[in-house]
C-alpha atoms as a PDB file:
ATOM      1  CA  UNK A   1      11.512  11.904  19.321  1.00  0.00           C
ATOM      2  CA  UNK A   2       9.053  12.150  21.635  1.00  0.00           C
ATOM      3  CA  UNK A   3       6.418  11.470  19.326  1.00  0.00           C
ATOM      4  CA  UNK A   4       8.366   8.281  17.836  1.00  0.00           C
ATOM      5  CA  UNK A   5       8.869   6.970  21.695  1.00  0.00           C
ATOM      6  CA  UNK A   6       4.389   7.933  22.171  1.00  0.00           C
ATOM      7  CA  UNK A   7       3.901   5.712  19.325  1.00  0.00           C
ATOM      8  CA  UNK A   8       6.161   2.935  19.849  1.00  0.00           C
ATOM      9  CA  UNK A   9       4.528   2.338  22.873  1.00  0.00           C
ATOM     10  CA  UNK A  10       1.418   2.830  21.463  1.00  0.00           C
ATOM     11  CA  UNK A  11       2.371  -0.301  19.202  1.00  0.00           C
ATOM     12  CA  UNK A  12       3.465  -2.381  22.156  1.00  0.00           C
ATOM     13  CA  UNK A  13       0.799  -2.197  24.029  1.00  0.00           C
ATOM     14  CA  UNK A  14      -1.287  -3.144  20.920  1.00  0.00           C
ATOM     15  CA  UNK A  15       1.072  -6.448  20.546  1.00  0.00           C
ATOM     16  CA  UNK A  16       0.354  -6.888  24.441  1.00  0.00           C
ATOM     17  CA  UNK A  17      -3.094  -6.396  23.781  1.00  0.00           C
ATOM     18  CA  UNK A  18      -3.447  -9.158  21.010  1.00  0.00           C
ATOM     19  CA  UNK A  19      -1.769 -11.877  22.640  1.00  0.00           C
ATOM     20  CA  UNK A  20      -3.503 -11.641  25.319  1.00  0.00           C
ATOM     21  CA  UNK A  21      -7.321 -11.069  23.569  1.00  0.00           C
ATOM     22  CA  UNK A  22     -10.206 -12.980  22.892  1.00  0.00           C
ATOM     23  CA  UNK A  23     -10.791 -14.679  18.609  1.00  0.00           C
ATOM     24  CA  UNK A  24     -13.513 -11.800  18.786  1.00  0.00           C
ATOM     25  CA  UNK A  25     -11.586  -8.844  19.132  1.00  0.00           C
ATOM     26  CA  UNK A  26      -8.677  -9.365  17.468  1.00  0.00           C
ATOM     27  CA  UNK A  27      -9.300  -8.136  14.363  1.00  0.00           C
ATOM     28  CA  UNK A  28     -10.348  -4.935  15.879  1.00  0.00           C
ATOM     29  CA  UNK A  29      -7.393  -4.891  17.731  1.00  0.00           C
ATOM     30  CA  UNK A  30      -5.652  -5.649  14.708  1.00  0.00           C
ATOM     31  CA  UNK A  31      -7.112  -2.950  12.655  1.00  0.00           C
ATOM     32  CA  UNK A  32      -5.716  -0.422  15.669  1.00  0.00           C
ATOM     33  CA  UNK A  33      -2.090  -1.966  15.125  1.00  0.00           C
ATOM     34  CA  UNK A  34      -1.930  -0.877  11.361  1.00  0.00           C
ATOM     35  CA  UNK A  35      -2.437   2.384  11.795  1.00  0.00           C
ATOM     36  CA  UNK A  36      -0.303   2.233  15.102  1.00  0.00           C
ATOM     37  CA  UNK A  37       2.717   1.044  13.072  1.00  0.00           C
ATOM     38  CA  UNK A  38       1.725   3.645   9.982  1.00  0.00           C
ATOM     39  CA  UNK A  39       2.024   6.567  12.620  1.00  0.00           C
ATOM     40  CA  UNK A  40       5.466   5.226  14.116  1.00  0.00           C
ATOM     41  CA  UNK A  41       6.817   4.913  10.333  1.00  0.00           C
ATOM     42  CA  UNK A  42       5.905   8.350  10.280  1.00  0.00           C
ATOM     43  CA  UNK A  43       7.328   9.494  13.179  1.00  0.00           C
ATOM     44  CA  UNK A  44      10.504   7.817  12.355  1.00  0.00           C
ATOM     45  CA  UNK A  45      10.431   9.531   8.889  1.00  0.00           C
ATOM     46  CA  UNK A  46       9.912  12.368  10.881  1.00  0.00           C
ATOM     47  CA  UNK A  47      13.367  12.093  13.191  1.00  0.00           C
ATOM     48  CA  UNK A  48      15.765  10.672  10.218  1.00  0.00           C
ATOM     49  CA  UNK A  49      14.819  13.983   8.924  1.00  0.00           C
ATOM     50  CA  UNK A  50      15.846  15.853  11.527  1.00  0.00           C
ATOM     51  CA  UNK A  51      18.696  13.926  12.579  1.00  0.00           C
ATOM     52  CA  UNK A  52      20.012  14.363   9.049  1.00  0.00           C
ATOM     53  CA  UNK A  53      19.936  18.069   8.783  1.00  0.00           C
ATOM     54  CA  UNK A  54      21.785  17.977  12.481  1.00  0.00           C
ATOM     55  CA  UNK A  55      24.554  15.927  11.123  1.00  0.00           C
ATOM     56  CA  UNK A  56      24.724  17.773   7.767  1.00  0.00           C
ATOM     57  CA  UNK A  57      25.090  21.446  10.044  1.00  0.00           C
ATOM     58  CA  UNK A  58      27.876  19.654  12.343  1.00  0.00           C
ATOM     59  CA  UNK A  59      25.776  19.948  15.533  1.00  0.00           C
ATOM     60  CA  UNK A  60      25.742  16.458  16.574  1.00  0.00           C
ATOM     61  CA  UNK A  61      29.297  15.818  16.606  1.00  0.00           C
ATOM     62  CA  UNK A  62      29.677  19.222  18.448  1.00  0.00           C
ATOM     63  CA  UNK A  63      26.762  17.999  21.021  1.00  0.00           C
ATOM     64  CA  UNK A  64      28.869  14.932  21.524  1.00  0.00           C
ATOM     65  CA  UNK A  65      32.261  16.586  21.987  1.00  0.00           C
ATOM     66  CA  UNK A  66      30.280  19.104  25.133  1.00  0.00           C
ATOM     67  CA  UNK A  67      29.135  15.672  26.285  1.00  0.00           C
ATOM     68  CA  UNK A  68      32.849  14.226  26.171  1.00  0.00           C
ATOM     69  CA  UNK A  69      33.992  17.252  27.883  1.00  0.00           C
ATOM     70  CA  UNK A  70      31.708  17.461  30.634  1.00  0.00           C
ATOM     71  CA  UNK A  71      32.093  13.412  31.533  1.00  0.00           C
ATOM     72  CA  UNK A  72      35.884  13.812  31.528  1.00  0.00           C
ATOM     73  CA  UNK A  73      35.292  17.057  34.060  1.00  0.00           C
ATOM     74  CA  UNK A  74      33.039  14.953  36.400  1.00  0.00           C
ATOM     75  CA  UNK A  75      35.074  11.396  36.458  1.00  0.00           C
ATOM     76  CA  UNK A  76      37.926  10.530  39.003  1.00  0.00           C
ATOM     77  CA  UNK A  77      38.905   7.274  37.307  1.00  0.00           C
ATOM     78  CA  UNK A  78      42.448   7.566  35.733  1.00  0.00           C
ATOM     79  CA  UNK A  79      41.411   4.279  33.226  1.00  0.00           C
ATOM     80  CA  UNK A  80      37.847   6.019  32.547  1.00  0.00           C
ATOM     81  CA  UNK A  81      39.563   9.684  31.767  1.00  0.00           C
ATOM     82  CA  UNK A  82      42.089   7.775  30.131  1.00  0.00           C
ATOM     83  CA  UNK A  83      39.662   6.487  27.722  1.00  0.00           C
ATOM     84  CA  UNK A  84      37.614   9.546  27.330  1.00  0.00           C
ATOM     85  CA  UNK A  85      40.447  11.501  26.314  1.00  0.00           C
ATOM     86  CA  UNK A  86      41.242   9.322  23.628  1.00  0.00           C
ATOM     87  CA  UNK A  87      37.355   9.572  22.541  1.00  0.00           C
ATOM     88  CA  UNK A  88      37.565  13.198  22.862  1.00  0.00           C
ATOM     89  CA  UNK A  89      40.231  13.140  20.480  1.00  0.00           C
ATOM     90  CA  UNK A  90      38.879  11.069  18.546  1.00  0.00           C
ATOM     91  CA  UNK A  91      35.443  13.095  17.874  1.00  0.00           C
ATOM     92  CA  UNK A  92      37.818  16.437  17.178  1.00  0.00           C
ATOM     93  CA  UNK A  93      39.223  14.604  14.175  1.00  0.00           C
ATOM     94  CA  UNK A  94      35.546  13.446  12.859  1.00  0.00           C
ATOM     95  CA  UNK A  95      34.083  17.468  13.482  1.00  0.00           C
ATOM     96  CA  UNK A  96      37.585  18.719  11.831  1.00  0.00           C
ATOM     97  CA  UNK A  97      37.087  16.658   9.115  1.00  0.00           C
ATOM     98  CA  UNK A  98      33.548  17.861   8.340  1.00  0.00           C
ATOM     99  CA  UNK A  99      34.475  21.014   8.364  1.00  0.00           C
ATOM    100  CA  UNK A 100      36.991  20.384   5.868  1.00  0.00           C
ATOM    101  CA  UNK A 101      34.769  18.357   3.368  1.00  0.00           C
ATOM    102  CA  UNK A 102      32.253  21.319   3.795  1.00  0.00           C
ATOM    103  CA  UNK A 103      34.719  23.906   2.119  1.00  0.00           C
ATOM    104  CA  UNK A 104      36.688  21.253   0.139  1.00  0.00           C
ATOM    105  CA  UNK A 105      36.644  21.844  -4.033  1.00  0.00           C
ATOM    106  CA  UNK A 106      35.082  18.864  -5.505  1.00  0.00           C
ATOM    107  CA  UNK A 107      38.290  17.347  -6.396  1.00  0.00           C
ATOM    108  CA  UNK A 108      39.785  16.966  -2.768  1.00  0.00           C
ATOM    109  CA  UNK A 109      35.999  15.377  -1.606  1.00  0.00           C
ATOM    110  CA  UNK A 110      36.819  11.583  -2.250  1.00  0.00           C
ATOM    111  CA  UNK A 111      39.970  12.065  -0.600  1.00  0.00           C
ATOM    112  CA  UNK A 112      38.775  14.088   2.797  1.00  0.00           C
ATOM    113  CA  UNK A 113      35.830  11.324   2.801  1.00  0.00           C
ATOM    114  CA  UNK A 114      38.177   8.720   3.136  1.00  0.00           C
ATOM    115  CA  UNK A 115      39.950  10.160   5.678  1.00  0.00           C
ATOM    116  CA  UNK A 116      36.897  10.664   7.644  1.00  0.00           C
ATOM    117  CA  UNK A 117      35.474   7.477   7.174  1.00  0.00           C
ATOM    118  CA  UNK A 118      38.897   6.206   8.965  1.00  0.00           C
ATOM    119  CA  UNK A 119      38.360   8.738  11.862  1.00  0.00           C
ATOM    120  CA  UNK A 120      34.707   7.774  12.417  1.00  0.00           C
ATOM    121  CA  UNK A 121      35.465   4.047  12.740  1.00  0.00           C
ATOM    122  CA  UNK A 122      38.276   5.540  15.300  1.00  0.00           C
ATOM    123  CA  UNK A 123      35.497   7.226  16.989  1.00  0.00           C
ATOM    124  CA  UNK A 124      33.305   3.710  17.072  1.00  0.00           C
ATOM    125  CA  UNK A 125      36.539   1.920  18.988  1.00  0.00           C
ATOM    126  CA  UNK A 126      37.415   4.859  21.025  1.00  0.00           C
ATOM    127  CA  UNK A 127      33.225   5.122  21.892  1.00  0.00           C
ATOM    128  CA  UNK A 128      33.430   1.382  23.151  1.00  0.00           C
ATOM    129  CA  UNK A 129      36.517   1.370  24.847  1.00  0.00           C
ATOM    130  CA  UNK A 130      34.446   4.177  27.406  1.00  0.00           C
ATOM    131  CA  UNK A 131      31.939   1.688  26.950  1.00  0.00           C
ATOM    132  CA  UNK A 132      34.153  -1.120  28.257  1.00  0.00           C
ATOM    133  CA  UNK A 133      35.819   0.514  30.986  1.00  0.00           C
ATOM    134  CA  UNK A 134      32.468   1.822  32.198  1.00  0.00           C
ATOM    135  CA  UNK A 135      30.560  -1.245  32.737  1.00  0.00           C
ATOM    136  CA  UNK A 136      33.883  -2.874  34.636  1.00  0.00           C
ATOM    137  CA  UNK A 137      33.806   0.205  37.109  1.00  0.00           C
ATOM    138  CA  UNK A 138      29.579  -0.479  37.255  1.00  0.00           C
ATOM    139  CA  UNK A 139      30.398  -4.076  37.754  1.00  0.00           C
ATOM    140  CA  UNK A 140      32.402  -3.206  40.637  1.00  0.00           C
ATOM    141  CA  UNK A 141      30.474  -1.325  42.291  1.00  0.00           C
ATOM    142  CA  UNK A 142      27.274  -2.680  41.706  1.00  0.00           C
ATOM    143  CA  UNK A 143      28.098  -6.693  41.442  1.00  0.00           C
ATOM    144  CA  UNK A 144      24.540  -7.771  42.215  1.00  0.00           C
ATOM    145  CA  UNK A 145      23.210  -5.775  39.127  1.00  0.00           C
ATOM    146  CA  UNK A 146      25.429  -6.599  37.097  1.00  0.00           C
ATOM    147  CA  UNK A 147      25.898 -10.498  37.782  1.00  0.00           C
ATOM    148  CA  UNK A 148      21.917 -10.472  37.075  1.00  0.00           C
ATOM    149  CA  UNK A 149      22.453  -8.457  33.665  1.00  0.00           C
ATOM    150  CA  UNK A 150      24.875 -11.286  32.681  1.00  0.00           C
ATOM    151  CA  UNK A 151      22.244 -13.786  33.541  1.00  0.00           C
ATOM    152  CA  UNK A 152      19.292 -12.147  31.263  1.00  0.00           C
ATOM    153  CA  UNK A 153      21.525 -11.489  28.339  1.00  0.00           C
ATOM    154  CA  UNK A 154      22.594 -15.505  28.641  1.00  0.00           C
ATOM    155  CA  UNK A 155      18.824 -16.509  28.860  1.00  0.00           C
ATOM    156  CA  UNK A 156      17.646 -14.054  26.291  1.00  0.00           C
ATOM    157  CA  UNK A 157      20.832 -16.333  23.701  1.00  0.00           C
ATOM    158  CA  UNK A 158      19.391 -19.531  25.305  1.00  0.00           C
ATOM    159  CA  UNK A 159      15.403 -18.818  24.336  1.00  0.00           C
ATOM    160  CA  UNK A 160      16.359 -17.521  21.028  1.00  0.00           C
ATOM    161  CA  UNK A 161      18.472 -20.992  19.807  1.00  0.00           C
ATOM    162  CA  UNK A 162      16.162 -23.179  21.852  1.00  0.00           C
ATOM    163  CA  UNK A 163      13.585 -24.993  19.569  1.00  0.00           C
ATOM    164  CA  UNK A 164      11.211 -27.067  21.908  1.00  0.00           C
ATOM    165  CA  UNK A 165       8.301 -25.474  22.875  1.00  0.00           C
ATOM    166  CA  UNK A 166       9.079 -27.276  26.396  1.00  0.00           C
ATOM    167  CA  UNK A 167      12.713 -26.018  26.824  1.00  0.00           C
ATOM    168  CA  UNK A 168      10.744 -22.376  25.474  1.00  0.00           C
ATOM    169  CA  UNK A 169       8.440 -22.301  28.116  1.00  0.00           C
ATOM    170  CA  UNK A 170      11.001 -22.864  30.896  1.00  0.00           C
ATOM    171  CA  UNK A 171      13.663 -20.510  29.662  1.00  0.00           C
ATOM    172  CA  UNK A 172      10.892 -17.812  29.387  1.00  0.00           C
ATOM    173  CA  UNK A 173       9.968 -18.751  33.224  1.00  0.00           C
ATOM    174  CA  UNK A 174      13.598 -18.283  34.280  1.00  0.00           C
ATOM    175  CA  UNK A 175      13.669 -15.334  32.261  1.00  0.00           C
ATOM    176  CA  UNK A 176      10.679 -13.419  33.901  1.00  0.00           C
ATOM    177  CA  UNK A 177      12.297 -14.477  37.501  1.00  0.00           C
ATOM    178  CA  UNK A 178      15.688 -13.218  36.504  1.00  0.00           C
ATOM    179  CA  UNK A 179      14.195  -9.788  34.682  1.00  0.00           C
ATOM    180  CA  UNK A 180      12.289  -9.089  38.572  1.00  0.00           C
ATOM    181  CA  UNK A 181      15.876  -9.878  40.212  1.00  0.00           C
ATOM    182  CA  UNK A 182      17.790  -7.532  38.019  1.00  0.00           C
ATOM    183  CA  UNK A 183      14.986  -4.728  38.447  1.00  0.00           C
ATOM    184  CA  UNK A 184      15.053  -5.338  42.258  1.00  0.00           C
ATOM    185  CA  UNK A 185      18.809  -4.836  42.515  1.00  0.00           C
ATOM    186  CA  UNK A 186      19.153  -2.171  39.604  1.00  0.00           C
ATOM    187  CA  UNK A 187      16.611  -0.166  41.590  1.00  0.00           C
ATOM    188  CA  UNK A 188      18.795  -0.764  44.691  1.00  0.00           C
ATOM    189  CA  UNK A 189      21.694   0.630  42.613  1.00  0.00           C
ATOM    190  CA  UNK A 190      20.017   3.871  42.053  1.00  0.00           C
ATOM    191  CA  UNK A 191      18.781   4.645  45.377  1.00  0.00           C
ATOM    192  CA  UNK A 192      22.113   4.082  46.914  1.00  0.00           C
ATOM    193  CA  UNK A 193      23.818   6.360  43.643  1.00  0.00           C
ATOM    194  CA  UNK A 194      21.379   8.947  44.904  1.00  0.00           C
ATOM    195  CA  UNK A 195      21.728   8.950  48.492  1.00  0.00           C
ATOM    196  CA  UNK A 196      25.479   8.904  48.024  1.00  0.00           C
ATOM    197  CA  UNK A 197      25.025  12.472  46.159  1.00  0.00           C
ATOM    198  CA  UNK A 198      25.633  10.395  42.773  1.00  0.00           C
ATOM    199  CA  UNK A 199      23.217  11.298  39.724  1.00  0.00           C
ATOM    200  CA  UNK A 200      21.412   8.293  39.363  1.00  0.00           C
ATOM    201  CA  UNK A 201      20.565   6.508  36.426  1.00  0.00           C
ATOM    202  CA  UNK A 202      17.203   7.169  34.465  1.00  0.00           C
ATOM    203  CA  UNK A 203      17.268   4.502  31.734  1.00  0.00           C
ATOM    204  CA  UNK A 204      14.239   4.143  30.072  1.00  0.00           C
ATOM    205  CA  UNK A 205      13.460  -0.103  29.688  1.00  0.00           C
ATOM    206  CA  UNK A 206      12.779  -2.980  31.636  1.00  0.00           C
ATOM    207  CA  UNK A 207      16.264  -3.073  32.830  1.00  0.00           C
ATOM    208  CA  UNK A 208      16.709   0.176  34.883  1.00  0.00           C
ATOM    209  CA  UNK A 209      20.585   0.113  34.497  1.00  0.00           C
ATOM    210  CA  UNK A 210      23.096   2.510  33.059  1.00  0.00           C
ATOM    211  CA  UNK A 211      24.357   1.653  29.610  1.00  0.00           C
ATOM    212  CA  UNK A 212      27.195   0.100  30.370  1.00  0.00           C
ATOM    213  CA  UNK A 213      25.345  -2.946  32.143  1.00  0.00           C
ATOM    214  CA  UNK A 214      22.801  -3.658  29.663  1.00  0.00           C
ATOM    215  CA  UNK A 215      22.757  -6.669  28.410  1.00  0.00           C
ATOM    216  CA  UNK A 216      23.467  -6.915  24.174  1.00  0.00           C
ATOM    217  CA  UNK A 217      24.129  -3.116  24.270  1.00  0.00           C
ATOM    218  CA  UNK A 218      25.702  -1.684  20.820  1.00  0.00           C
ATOM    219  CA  UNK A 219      26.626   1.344  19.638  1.00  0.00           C
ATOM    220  CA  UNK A 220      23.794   3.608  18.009  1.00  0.00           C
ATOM    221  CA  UNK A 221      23.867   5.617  15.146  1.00  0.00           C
ATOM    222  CA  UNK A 222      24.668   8.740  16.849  1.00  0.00           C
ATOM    223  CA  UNK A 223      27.738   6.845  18.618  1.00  0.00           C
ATOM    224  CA  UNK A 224      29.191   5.936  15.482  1.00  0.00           C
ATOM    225  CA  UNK A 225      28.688   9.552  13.909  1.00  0.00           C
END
Protein backbone atom coordinates (compact mmCIF):
# COMPACT_ATOMS: atom_id res chain seq x y z
CA UNK A 1 0.00 0.00 0.00
CA UNK A 2 2.61 2.08 0.55
CA UNK A 3 3.87 1.84 -2.78
CA UNK A 4 0.23 2.50 -4.35
CA UNK A 5 -0.08 5.77 -1.90
CA UNK A 6 4.16 6.77 -3.38
CA UNK A 7 2.73 6.60 -6.73
CA UNK A 8 -0.51 8.19 -6.48
CA UNK A 9 1.12 11.07 -5.39
CA UNK A 10 3.60 10.75 -7.77
CA UNK A 11 0.62 11.16 -10.38
CA UNK A 12 -0.78 14.20 -8.64
CA UNK A 13 1.87 16.10 -8.54
CA UNK A 14 2.37 15.36 -12.30
CA UNK A 15 -1.43 16.69 -12.91
CA UNK A 16 -0.27 19.76 -10.64
CA UNK A 17 2.65 20.03 -12.64
CA UNK A 18 0.82 20.24 -16.12
CA UNK A 19 -1.69 22.69 -15.34
CA UNK A 20 0.41 24.80 -14.16
CA UNK A 21 3.43 24.41 -17.11
CA UNK A 22 4.57 26.17 -19.95
CA UNK A 23 3.19 24.73 -24.14
CA UNK A 24 7.01 23.67 -24.06
CA UNK A 25 7.16 21.26 -21.47
CA UNK A 26 4.17 19.65 -21.44
CA UNK A 27 4.69 16.96 -23.44
CA UNK A 28 7.63 16.05 -21.39
CA UNK A 29 5.66 16.33 -18.53
CA UNK A 30 3.19 14.36 -20.19
CA UNK A 31 5.43 11.58 -21.17
CA UNK A 32 6.33 11.38 -17.10
CA UNK A 33 2.44 11.00 -16.37
CA UNK A 34 2.11 7.73 -18.52
CA UNK A 35 4.41 5.91 -16.96
CA UNK A 36 3.31 7.53 -13.54
CA UNK A 37 -0.22 6.11 -14.03
CA UNK A 38 1.36 2.59 -15.58
CA UNK A 39 3.29 2.19 -12.16
CA UNK A 40 0.09 3.06 -9.94
CA UNK A 41 -1.97 0.40 -12.15
CA UNK A 42 0.65 -1.74 -11.06
CA UNK A 43 0.74 -1.08 -7.70
CA UNK A 44 -2.92 -1.41 -7.47
CA UNK A 45 -2.65 -4.84 -9.23
CA UNK A 46 -0.24 -5.35 -6.73
CA UNK A 47 -2.69 -4.70 -3.43
CA UNK A 48 -6.04 -6.38 -5.03
CA UNK A 49 -3.73 -9.24 -4.91
CA UNK A 50 -2.97 -9.14 -1.64
CA UNK A 51 -6.11 -7.98 -0.32
CA UNK A 52 -7.68 -10.99 -2.01
CA UNK A 53 -5.64 -13.71 -0.53
CA UNK A 54 -6.39 -11.79 3.06
CA UNK A 55 -10.05 -12.09 2.52
CA UNK A 56 -9.88 -15.62 1.03
CA UNK A 57 -7.67 -16.79 4.57
CA UNK A 58 -10.41 -14.88 6.82
CA UNK A 59 -7.88 -12.37 8.21
CA UNK A 60 -9.56 -9.26 7.33
CA UNK A 61 -12.77 -9.87 8.86
CA UNK A 62 -10.81 -11.14 11.97
CA UNK A 63 -8.59 -7.73 11.80
CA UNK A 64 -11.87 -5.91 11.81
CA UNK A 65 -13.60 -7.78 14.63
CA UNK A 66 -9.94 -6.87 17.08
CA UNK A 67 -10.67 -3.39 15.75
CA UNK A 68 -14.48 -3.59 16.88
CA UNK A 69 -13.37 -4.91 20.11
CA UNK A 70 -10.83 -2.57 21.04
CA UNK A 71 -13.18 0.71 20.02
CA UNK A 72 -16.02 -0.72 22.12
CA UNK A 73 -13.22 -1.13 25.16
CA UNK A 74 -12.07 2.53 24.75
CA UNK A 75 -15.66 4.43 24.17
CA UNK A 76 -17.89 5.83 27.07
CA UNK A 77 -20.84 6.68 24.83
CA UNK A 78 -23.87 4.38 25.62
CA UNK A 79 -25.38 5.34 21.75
CA UNK A 80 -21.69 4.77 20.25
CA UNK A 81 -21.22 1.19 22.25
CA UNK A 82 -24.65 0.69 21.46
CA UNK A 83 -23.92 0.74 17.88
CA UNK A 84 -20.66 -1.02 17.97
CA UNK A 85 -22.09 -3.90 19.58
CA UNK A 86 -24.50 -4.38 17.02
CA UNK A 87 -21.46 -4.09 14.37
CA UNK A 88 -19.56 -6.46 16.39
CA UNK A 89 -22.25 -8.78 15.99
CA UNK A 90 -22.71 -8.20 12.94
CA UNK A 91 -18.96 -9.01 11.64
CA UNK A 92 -19.18 -12.50 13.89
CA UNK A 93 -21.96 -13.61 11.57
CA UNK A 94 -19.92 -12.56 8.21
CA UNK A 95 -16.39 -14.50 9.79
CA UNK A 96 -18.87 -17.50 10.94
CA UNK A 97 -20.18 -17.70 7.76
CA UNK A 98 -16.83 -17.97 5.96
CA UNK A 99 -15.83 -20.42 7.91
CA UNK A 100 -18.74 -22.38 7.08
CA UNK A 101 -18.60 -21.93 3.20
CA UNK A 102 -14.84 -22.95 3.60
CA UNK A 103 -15.76 -26.59 4.83
CA UNK A 104 -19.23 -26.63 3.17
CA UNK A 105 -19.76 -29.75 0.38
CA UNK A 106 -20.45 -28.18 -2.86
CA UNK A 107 -24.07 -28.67 -2.58
CA UNK A 108 -24.71 -26.49 0.64
CA UNK A 109 -22.29 -23.49 -1.17
CA UNK A 110 -25.18 -21.52 -2.98
CA UNK A 111 -27.10 -21.73 0.04
CA UNK A 112 -24.30 -20.55 2.84
CA UNK A 113 -23.45 -17.74 0.07
CA UNK A 114 -26.71 -16.43 0.30
CA UNK A 115 -26.80 -16.30 3.71
CA UNK A 116 -23.65 -14.44 3.82
CA UNK A 117 -24.35 -12.11 1.28
CA UNK A 118 -27.44 -11.09 3.73
CA UNK A 119 -24.99 -10.79 6.74
CA UNK A 120 -22.46 -8.66 4.84
CA UNK A 121 -25.06 -6.09 3.73
CA UNK A 122 -25.96 -6.30 7.71
CA UNK A 123 -22.43 -5.53 8.31
CA UNK A 124 -22.58 -2.37 5.63
CA UNK A 125 -25.77 -0.85 7.84
CA UNK A 126 -24.42 -1.83 11.12
CA UNK A 127 -20.71 -0.18 9.75
CA UNK A 128 -22.67 3.18 9.03
CA UNK A 129 -24.81 3.36 11.83
CA UNK A 130 -21.05 3.71 13.94
CA UNK A 131 -20.50 5.90 11.18
CA UNK A 132 -23.55 8.03 11.95
CA UNK A 133 -23.42 8.18 15.54
CA UNK A 134 -19.73 9.08 15.32
CA UNK A 135 -19.77 12.13 13.33
CA UNK A 136 -22.95 13.50 15.64
CA UNK A 137 -20.66 13.00 18.82
CA UNK A 138 -17.60 14.85 16.47
CA UNK A 139 -20.14 17.43 15.58
CA UNK A 140 -20.66 18.10 19.09
CA UNK A 141 -17.72 18.46 20.19
CA UNK A 142 -16.01 19.98 17.51
CA UNK A 143 -18.94 22.35 15.88
CA UNK A 144 -16.50 24.68 14.14
CA UNK A 145 -14.98 21.67 12.14
CA UNK A 146 -17.66 20.25 11.41
CA UNK A 147 -20.04 23.26 10.34
CA UNK A 148 -16.96 23.98 7.82
CA UNK A 149 -17.01 20.20 6.55
CA UNK A 150 -20.73 20.78 5.75
CA UNK A 151 -19.80 23.88 3.88
CA UNK A 152 -17.00 22.14 1.49
CA UNK A 153 -19.06 19.10 0.80
CA UNK A 154 -22.07 21.76 -0.30
CA UNK A 155 -19.54 23.74 -2.51
CA UNK A 156 -17.78 20.72 -3.84
CA UNK A 157 -22.16 19.64 -5.16
CA UNK A 158 -22.42 23.35 -6.21
CA UNK A 159 -19.01 23.42 -8.61
CA UNK A 160 -19.77 20.07 -9.92
CA UNK A 161 -23.65 21.05 -11.35
CA UNK A 162 -22.55 24.60 -12.05
CA UNK A 163 -21.96 25.14 -15.85
CA UNK A 164 -20.69 28.83 -16.32
CA UNK A 165 -17.26 29.24 -16.35
CA UNK A 166 -18.13 32.55 -14.23
CA UNK A 167 -20.28 30.86 -11.50
CA UNK A 168 -16.97 28.05 -11.79
CA UNK A 169 -14.51 30.42 -11.01
CA UNK A 170 -16.30 31.85 -7.95
CA UNK A 171 -17.41 28.60 -6.40
CA UNK A 172 -13.74 27.39 -6.76
CA UNK A 173 -12.70 30.83 -4.88
CA UNK A 174 -15.15 30.09 -2.05
CA UNK A 175 -14.01 26.71 -2.11
CA UNK A 176 -10.19 27.35 -1.55
CA UNK A 177 -11.32 29.95 1.39
CA UNK A 178 -13.57 27.40 2.97
CA UNK A 179 -10.86 24.28 2.48
CA UNK A 180 -8.11 26.91 4.66
CA UNK A 181 -11.09 27.45 7.31
CA UNK A 182 -11.81 23.81 7.77
CA UNK A 183 -7.91 22.99 7.96
CA UNK A 184 -7.49 25.88 10.48
CA UNK A 185 -10.19 24.57 12.81
CA UNK A 186 -9.62 20.71 12.10
CA UNK A 187 -6.04 21.39 13.18
CA UNK A 188 -7.48 23.17 16.27
CA UNK A 189 -9.49 19.97 16.87
CA UNK A 190 -6.47 17.86 17.12
CA UNK A 191 -4.34 19.86 19.26
CA UNK A 192 -7.01 20.25 21.81
CA UNK A 193 -7.82 16.02 21.35
CA UNK A 194 -4.16 15.78 22.23
CA UNK A 195 -3.68 18.02 25.01
CA UNK A 196 -6.83 16.61 26.56
CA UNK A 197 -4.89 13.06 26.62
CA UNK A 198 -7.25 12.10 23.51
CA UNK A 199 -5.45 10.21 20.49
CA UNK A 200 -5.73 12.61 17.92
CA UNK A 201 -6.65 12.18 14.53
CA UNK A 202 -3.99 11.46 11.70
CA UNK A 203 -6.09 11.51 8.51
CA UNK A 204 -4.20 11.59 5.60
CA UNK A 205 -5.99 14.52 2.96
CA UNK A 206 -6.61 17.99 2.70
CA UNK A 207 -9.22 17.78 5.29
CA UNK A 208 -7.36 16.74 8.52
CA UNK A 209 -10.60 15.36 10.17
CA UNK A 210 -11.61 11.99 11.51
CA UNK A 211 -13.83 9.95 9.25
CA UNK A 212 -16.82 10.67 10.52
CA UNK A 213 -16.63 14.50 9.46
CA UNK A 214 -15.49 14.15 6.04
CA UNK A 215 -17.38 15.43 3.71
CA UNK A 216 -18.99 12.62 0.88
CA UNK A 217 -17.41 9.84 3.04
CA UNK A 218 -18.62 6.12 2.00
CA UNK A 219 -17.95 2.97 3.01
CA UNK A 220 -14.76 1.19 1.44
CA UNK A 221 -14.32 -2.10 0.32
CA UNK A 222 -12.89 -3.40 3.41
CA UNK A 223 -16.03 -1.85 5.38
CA UNK A 224 -18.37 -3.71 3.42
CA UNK A 225 -16.30 -7.10 3.69
Amino acid sequence: MKVQLKAAKKVAALKKALKAAPPAKKAAIKAKLVKAKAALKKATKAVKKVTAKLRAGGKIIKARIAAIKAKLAKTTNPFKKAALKKQLKAAKKVAALKKALKAAPPAQKAAIKAKLAKAKAKLAKATYKVQKVTAKISAKKYPTAAKLAKKVAFLKKQLASAYSPAKKAAIRAKLAVAKKQLKKAAAKAVAKASSNGKPAYAVPGPTYLPPALRPGSTLTARQTD
